[in-house]
C-alpha atoms as a PDB file:
ATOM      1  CA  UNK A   1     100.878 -55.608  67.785  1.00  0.00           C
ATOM      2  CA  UNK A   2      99.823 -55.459  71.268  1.00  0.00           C
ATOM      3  CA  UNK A   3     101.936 -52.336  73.071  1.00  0.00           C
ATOM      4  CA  UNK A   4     102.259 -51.755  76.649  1.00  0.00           C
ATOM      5  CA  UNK A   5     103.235 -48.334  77.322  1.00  0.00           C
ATOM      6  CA  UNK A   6     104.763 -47.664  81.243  1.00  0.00           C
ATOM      7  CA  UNK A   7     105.028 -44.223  82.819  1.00  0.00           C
ATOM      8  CA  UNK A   8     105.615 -43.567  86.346  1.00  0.00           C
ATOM      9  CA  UNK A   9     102.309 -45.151  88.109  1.00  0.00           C
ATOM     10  CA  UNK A  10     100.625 -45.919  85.066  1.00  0.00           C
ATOM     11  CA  UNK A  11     100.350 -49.179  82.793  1.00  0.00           C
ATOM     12  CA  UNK A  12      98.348 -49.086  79.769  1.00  0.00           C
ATOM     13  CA  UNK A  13      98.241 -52.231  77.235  1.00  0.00           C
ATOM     14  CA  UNK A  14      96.124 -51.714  74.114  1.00  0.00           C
ATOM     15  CA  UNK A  15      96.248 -53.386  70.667  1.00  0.00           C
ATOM     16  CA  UNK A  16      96.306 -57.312  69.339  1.00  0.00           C
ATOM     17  CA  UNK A  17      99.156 -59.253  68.879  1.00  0.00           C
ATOM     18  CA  UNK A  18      98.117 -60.228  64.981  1.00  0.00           C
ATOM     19  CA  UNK A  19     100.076 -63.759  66.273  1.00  0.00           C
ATOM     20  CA  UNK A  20      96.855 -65.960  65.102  1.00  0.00           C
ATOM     21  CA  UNK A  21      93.283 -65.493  64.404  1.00  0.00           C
ATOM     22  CA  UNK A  22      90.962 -64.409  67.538  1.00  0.00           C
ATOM     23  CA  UNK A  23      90.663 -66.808  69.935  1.00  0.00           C
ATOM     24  CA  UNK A  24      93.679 -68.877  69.184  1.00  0.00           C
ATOM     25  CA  UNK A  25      96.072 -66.212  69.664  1.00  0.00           C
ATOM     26  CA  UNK A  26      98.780 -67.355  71.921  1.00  0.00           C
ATOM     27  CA  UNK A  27     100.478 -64.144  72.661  1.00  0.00           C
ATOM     28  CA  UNK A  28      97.328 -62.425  73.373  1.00  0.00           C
ATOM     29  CA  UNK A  29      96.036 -65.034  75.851  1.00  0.00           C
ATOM     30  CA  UNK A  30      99.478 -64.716  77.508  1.00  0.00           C
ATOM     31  CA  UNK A  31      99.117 -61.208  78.207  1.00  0.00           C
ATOM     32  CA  UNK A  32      95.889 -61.107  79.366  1.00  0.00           C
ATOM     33  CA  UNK A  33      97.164 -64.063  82.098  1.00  0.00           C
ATOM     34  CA  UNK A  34      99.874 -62.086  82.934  1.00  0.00           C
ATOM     35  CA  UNK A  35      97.960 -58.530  83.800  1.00  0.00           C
ATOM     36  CA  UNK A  36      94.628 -59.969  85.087  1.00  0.00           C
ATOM     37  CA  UNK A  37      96.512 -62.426  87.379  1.00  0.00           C
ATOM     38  CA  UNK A  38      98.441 -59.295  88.380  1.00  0.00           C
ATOM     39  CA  UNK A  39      95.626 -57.047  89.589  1.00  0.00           C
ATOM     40  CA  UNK A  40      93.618 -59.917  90.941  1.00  0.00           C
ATOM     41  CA  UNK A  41      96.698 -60.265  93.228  1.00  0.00           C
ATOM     42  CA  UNK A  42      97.326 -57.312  94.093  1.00  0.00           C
ATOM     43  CA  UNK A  43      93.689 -56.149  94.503  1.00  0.00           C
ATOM     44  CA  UNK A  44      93.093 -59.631  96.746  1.00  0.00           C
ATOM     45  CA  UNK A  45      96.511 -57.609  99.429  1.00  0.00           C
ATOM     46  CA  UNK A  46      95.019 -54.576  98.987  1.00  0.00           C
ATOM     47  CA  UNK A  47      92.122 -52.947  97.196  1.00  0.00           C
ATOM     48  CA  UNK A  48      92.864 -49.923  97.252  1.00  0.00           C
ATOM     49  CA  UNK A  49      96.867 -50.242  95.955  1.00  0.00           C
ATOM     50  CA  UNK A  50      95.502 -49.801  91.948  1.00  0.00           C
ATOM     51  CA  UNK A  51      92.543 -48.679  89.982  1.00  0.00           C
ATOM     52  CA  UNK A  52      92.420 -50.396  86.640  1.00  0.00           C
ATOM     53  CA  UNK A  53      90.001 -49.832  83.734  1.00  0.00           C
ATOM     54  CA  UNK A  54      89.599 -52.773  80.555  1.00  0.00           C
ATOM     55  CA  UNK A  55      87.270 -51.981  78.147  1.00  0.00           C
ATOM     56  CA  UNK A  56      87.294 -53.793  74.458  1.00  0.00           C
ATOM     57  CA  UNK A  57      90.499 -52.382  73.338  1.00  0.00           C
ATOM     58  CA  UNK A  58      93.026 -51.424  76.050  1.00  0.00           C
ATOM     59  CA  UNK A  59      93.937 -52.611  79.688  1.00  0.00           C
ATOM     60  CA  UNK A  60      94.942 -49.289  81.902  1.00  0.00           C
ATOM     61  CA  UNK A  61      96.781 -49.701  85.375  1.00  0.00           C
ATOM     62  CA  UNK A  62      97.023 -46.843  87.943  1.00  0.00           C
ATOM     63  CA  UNK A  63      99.243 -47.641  90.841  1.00  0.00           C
ATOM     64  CA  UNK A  64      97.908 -45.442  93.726  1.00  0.00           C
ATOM     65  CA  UNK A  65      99.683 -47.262  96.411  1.00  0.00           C
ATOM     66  CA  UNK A  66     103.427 -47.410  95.764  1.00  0.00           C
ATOM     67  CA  UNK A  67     103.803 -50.334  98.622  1.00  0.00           C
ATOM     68  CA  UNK A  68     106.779 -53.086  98.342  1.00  0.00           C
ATOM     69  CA  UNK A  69     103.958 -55.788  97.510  1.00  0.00           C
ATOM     70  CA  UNK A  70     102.185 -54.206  94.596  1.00  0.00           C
ATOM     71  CA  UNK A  71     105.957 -53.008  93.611  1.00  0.00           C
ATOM     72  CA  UNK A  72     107.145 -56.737  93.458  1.00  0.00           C
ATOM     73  CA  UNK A  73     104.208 -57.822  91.313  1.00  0.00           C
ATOM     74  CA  UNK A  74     103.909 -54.914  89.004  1.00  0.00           C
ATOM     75  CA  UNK A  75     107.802 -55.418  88.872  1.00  0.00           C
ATOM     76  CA  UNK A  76     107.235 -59.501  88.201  1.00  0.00           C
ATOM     77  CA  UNK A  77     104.595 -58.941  85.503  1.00  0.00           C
ATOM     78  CA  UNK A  78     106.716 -55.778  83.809  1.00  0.00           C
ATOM     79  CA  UNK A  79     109.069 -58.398  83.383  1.00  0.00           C
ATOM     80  CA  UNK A  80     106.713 -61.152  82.204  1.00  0.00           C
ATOM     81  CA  UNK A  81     105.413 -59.279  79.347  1.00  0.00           C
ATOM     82  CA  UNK A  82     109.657 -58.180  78.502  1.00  0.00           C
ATOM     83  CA  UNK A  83     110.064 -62.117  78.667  1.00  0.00           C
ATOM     84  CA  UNK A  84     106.963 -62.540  76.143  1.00  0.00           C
ATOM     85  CA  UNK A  85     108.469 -59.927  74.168  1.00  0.00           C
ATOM     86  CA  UNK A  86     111.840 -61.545  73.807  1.00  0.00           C
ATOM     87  CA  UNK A  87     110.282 -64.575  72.046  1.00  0.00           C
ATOM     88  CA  UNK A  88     107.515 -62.501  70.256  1.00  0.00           C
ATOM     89  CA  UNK A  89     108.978 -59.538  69.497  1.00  0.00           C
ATOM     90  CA  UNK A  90     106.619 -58.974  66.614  1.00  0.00           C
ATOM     91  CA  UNK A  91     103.727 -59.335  68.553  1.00  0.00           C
ATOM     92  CA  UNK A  92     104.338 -57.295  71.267  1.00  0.00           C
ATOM     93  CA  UNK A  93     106.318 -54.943  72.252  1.00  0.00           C
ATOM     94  CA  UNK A  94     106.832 -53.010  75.960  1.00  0.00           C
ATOM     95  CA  UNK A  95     107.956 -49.474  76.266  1.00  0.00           C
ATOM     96  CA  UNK A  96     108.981 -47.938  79.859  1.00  0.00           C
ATOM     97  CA  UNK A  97     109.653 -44.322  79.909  1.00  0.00           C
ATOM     98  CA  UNK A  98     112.319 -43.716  83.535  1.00  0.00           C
END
């Protein structure tokens, strides 16, 4: 199951959706559309908004600029990966912590 954990400025995405074999795995593929197309935007407004980190296994977001452009597409792709969730709720699953 792919988790994506949310706390204050942080965003950290780790695990595998287990939805098909590697490669053809729909779910994951979405998720990695929705969070790279994310921080390519917001890094193309600003490069110094977010710091991010993706190694093999897990996808980590720092928000160091809390500006109403990088809050509008954090915002859009927190509720992406909710939307994903809805229809794949064994696959993935998105916990935010207020």
């Amino acid at each position: 199951m792919i988790k994506v954990d949310i706390r204050d400025n942080h965003i950290k995405i780790y695990g595998h959706a287990m939805f098909d074999e590697y490669g053809k795995d729909i779910v994951c593929a979405s998720v990695s559309s929705i969070a790279i197309t994310t921080i390519n935007g917001i890094l193309r407004l600003d490069n110094e908004a977010i710091k991010y980190k993706l190694t093999k296994d897990e996808l980590s977001i720092e928000i160091l600029k809390n500006n109403s452009t990088t809050e509008k597409l954090i915002l859009n792709m927190i509720s992406l990966l909710k939307d994903l969730e809805k229809d794949y709720g064994k696959n993935i699953q998105v916990n935010e912590e207020v």
